[in-house]
Protein backbone atom coordinates (compact mmCIF):
# COMPACT_ATOMS: atom_id res chain seq x y z
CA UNK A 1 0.00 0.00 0.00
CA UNK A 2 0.85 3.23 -0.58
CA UNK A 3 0.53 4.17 3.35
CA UNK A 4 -0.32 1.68 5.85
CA UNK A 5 -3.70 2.49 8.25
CA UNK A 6 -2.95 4.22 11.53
CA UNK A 7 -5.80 1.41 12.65
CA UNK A 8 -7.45 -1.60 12.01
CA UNK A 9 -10.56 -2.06 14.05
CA UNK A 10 -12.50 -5.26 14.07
CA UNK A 11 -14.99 -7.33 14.92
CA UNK A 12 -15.46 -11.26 14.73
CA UNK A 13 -12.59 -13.94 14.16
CA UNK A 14 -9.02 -12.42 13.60
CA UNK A 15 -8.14 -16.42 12.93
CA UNK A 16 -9.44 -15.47 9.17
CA UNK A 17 -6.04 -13.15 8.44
CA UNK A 18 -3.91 -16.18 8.76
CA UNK A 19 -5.40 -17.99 5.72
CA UNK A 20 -4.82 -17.64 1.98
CA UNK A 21 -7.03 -14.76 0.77
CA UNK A 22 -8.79 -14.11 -2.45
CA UNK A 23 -10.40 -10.62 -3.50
CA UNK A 24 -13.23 -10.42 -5.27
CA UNK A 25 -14.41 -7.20 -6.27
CA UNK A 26 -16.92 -6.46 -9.27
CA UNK A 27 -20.10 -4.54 -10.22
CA UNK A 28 -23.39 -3.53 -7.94
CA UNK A 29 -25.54 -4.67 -10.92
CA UNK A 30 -24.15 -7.53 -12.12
CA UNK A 31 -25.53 -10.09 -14.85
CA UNK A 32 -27.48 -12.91 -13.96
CA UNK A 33 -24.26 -14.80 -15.26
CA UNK A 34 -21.88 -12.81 -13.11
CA UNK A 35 -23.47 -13.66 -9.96
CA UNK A 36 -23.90 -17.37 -10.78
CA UNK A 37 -19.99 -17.63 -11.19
CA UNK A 38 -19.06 -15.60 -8.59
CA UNK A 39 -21.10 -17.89 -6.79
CA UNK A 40 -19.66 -20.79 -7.00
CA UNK A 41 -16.07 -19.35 -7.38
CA UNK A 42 -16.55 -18.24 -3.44
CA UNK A 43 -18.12 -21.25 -2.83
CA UNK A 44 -15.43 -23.51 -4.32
CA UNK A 45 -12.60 -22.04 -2.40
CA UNK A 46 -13.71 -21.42 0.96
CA UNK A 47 -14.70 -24.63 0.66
CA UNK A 48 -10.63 -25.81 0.34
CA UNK A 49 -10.11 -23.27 3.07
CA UNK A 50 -9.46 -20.01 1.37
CA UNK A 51 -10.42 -17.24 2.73
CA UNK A 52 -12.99 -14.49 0.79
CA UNK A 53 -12.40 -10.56 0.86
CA UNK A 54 -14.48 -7.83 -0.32
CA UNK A 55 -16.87 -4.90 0.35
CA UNK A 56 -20.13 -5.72 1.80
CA UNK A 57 -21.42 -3.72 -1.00
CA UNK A 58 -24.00 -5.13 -3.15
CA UNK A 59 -23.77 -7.00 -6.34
CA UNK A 60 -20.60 -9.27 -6.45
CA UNK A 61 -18.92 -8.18 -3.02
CA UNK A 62 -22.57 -9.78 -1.38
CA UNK A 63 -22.45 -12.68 -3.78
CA UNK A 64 -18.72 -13.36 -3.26
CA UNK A 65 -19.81 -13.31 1.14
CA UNK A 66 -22.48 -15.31 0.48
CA UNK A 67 -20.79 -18.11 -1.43
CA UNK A 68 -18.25 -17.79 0.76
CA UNK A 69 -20.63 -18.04 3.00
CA UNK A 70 -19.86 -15.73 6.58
CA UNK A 71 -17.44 -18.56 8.40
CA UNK A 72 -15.07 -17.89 5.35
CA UNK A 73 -14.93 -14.32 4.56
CA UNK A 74 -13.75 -10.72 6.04
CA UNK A 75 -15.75 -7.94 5.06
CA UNK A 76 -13.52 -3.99 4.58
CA UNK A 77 -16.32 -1.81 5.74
CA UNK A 78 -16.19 2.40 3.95
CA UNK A 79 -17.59 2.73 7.81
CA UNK A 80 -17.52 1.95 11.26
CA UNK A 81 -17.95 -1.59 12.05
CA UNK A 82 -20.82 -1.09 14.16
CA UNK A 83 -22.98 0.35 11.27
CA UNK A 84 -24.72 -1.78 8.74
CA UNK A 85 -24.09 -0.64 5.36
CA UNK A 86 -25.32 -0.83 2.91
CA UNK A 87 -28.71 -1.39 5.00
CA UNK A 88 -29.64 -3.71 2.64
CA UNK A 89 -26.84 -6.29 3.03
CA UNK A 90 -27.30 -6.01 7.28
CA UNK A 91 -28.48 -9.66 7.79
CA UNK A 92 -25.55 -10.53 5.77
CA UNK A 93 -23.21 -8.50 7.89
CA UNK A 94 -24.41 -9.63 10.54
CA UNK A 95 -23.76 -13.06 10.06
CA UNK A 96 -20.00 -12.27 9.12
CA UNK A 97 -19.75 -10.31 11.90
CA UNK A 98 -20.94 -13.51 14.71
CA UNK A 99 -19.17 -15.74 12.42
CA UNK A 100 -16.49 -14.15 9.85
CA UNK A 101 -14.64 -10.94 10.33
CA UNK A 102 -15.37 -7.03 9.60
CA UNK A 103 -12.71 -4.76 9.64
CA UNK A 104 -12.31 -1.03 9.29
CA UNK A 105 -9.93 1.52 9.05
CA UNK A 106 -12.39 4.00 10.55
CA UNK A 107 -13.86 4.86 14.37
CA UNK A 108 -17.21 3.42 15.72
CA UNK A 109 -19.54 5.80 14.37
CA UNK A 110 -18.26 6.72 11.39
CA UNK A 111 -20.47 6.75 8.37
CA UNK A 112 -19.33 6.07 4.62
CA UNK A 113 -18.51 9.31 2.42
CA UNK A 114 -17.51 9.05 -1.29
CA UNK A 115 -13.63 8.84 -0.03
CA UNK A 116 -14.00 6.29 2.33
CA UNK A 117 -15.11 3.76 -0.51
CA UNK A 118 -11.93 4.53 -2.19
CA UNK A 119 -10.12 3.97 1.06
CA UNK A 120 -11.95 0.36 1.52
CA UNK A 121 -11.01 -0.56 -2.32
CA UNK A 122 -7.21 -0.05 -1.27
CA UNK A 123 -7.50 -2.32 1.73
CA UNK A 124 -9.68 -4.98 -0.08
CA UNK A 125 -7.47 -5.22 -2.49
CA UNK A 126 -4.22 -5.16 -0.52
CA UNK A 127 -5.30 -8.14 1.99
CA UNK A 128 -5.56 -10.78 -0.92
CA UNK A 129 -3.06 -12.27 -2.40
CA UNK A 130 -4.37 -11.96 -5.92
CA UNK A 131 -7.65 -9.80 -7.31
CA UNK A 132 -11.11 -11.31 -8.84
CA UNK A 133 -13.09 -8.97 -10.53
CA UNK A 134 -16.32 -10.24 -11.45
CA UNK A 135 -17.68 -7.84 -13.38
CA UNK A 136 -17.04 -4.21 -14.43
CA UNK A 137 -17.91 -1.54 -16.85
CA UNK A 138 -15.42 1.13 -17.95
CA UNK A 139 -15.25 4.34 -15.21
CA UNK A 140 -16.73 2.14 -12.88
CA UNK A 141 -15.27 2.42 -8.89
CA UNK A 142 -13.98 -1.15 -9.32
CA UNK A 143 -11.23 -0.17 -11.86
CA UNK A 144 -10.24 1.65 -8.55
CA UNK A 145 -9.65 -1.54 -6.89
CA UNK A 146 -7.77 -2.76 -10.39
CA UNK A 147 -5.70 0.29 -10.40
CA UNK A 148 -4.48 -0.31 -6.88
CA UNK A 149 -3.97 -4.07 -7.92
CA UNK A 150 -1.80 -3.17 -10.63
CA UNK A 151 -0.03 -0.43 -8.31
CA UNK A 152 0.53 -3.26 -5.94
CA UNK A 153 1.54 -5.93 -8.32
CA UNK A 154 -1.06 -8.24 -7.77
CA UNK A 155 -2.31 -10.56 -10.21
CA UNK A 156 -5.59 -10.06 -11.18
CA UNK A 157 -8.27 -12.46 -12.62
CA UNK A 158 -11.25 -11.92 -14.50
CA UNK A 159 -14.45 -14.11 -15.76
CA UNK A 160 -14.96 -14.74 -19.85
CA UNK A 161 -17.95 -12.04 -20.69
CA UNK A 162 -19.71 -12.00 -23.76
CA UNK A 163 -18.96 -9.03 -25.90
CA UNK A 164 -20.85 -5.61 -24.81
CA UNK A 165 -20.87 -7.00 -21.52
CA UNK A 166 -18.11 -6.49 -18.55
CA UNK A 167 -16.65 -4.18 -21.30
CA UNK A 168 -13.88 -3.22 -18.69
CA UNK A 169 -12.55 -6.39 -17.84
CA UNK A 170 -12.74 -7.37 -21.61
CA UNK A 171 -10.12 -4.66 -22.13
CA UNK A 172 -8.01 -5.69 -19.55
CA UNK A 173 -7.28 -9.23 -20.58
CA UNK A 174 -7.07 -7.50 -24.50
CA UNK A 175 -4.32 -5.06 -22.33
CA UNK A 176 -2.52 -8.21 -20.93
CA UNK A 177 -3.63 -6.77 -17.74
CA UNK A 178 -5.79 -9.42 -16.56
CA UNK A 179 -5.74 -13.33 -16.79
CA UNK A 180 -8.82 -15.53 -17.33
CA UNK A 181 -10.34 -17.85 -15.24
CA UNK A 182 -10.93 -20.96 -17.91
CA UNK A 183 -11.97 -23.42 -15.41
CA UNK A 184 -13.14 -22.85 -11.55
CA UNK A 185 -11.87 -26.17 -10.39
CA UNK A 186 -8.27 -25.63 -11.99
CA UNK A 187 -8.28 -22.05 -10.63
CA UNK A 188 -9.27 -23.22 -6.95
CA UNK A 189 -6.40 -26.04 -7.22
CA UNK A 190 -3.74 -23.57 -7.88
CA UNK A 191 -4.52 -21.72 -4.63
CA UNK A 192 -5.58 -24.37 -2.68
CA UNK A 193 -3.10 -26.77 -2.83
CA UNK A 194 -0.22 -25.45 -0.54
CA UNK A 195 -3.40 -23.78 2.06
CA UNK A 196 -2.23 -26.47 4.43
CA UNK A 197 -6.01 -25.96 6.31
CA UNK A 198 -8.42 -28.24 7.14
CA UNK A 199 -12.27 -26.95 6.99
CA UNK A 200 -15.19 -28.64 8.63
CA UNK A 201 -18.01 -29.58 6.58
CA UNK A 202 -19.73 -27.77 9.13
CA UNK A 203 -24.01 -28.18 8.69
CA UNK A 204 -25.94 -25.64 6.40
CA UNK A 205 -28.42 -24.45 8.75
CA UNK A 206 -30.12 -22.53 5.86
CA UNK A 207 -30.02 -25.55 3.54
CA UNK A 208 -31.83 -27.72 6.71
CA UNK A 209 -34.28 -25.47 7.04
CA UNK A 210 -35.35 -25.31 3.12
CA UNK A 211 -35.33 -29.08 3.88
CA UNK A 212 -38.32 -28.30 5.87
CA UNK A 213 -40.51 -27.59 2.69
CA UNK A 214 -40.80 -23.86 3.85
CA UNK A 215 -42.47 -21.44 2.15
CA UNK A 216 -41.04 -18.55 -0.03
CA UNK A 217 -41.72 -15.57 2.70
CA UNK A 218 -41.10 -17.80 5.50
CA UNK A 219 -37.66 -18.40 4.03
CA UNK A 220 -36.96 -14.75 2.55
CA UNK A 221 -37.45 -13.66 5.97
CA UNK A 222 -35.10 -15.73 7.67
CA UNK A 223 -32.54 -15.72 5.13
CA UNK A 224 -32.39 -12.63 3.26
CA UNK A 225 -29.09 -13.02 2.06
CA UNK A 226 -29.15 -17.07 1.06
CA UNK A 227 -32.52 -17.48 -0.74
CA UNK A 228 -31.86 -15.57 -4.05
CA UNK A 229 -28.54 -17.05 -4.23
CA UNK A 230 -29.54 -20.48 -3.86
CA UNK A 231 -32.25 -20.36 -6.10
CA UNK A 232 -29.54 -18.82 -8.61
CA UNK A 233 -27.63 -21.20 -8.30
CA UNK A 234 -30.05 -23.96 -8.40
CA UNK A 235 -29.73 -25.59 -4.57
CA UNK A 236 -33.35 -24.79 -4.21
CA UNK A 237 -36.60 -24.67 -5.95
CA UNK A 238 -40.20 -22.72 -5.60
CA UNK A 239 -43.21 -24.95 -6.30
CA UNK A 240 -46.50 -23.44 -5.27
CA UNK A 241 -44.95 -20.81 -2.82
CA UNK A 242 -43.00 -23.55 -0.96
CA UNK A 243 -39.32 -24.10 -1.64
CA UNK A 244 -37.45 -27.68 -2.17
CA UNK A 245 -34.36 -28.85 -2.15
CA UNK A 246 -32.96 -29.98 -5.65
């Protein structure tokens, strides 16, 4: 970094820091596409022990958490870490909070300003050892996060987009800037395999309750942050208001 923070402040398991760390940054209003793969990116390496970064923002920083899911992933808050923001992502927080990590480089209190988002993008990005980004368009705040990657020298990684979509991580791989992820499985190997930690197959406690044959409010309202994803990504279906296991 450029300048080190004067603090850290945090909340939930430090333990987190001590793992191999993946960034995954990308756009508030991703594709349909973007949020499947991000999806099972997370989900693929926390489940060989990696360790998630991002946001908290929404879009791909909540997808990345969420595949993640909060036992596996520290969340760089623009604000304090006793506010909830974006409001909309609190039950999400939450969870990462009781069960992952938040950090900040700013006082209890605090609330998020334009340059405090900048100042999260630098930390996100420094904590990992290489850069995701799921999705962006040109101009975008996450070619922030790729500037201070390049700055930095990290490696940074981006999805195959169709053409007109993701146009600014379609001109970083034609800048050499960026390398492709070709295959999730070969791409979670390569960062997985010297991790050296063992992860619990610990039980879903979303996935037992959609076991229950729940229905769709029931479910949205205990799990805010789970139920699109899942149905996304096809764990889940809706029959007649009541979801199902697939």
């Amino acid at each position: 970094m450029k300048s080190y923070p004067n603090q850290l402040l945090y909340d939930g398991n430090l333990e987190l820091l001590k793992r191999t760390k993946i960034s995954i940054v990308g756009s508030r209003k991703p594709t349909k596409y973007s949020r499947l793969m991000i999806q099972k990116l997370a989900s693929q390496l926390a489940k060989n022990g990696i360790c998630i970064v991002s946001g908290g923002a929404m879009g791909i920083d909540a997808v990345a958490h969420s595949g993640a899911g909060a036992l596996h992933t520290i969340s760089v808050l623009p604000c304090g870490v006793d506010i909830r923001y974006p409001a909309v992502n609190k039950n999400l927080l939450n969870d990462i909070k009781n069960n992952g990590l938040l950090l900040s480089q700013f006082d209890s209190g605090f609330r998020a300003t334009p340059w405090s988002f900048v100042v999260r993008n630098e930390l996100v990005v420094a904590l990992g050892d290489v850069l995701v980004v799921g999705e962006a368009e040109l101009g975008s705040g996450t070619m922030r996060s790729v500037e201070f990657a390049l700055k930095m020298g990290k490696e940074i990684y981006v999805l195959p987009q169709r053409l007109g979509e993701s146009e600014a991580t379609n001109k970083l791989l034609r800048d050499n800037k960026a390398k492709l992820i070709y295959d999730i499985d070969e791409f979670v190997a390569r960062f997985s395999t010297h991790n050296g930690i063992h992860v619990e197959n610990k039980i879903d406690d979303f996935l037992e309750f959609c076991n229950t044959n729940p229905t769709y409010d029931d479910a949205l309202k205990k799990y805010p942050s789970r139920i699109f994803e899942a149905e996304l990504s096809g764990d889940i279906e809706i029959k007649n208001g009541l979801i199902f296991l697939t």
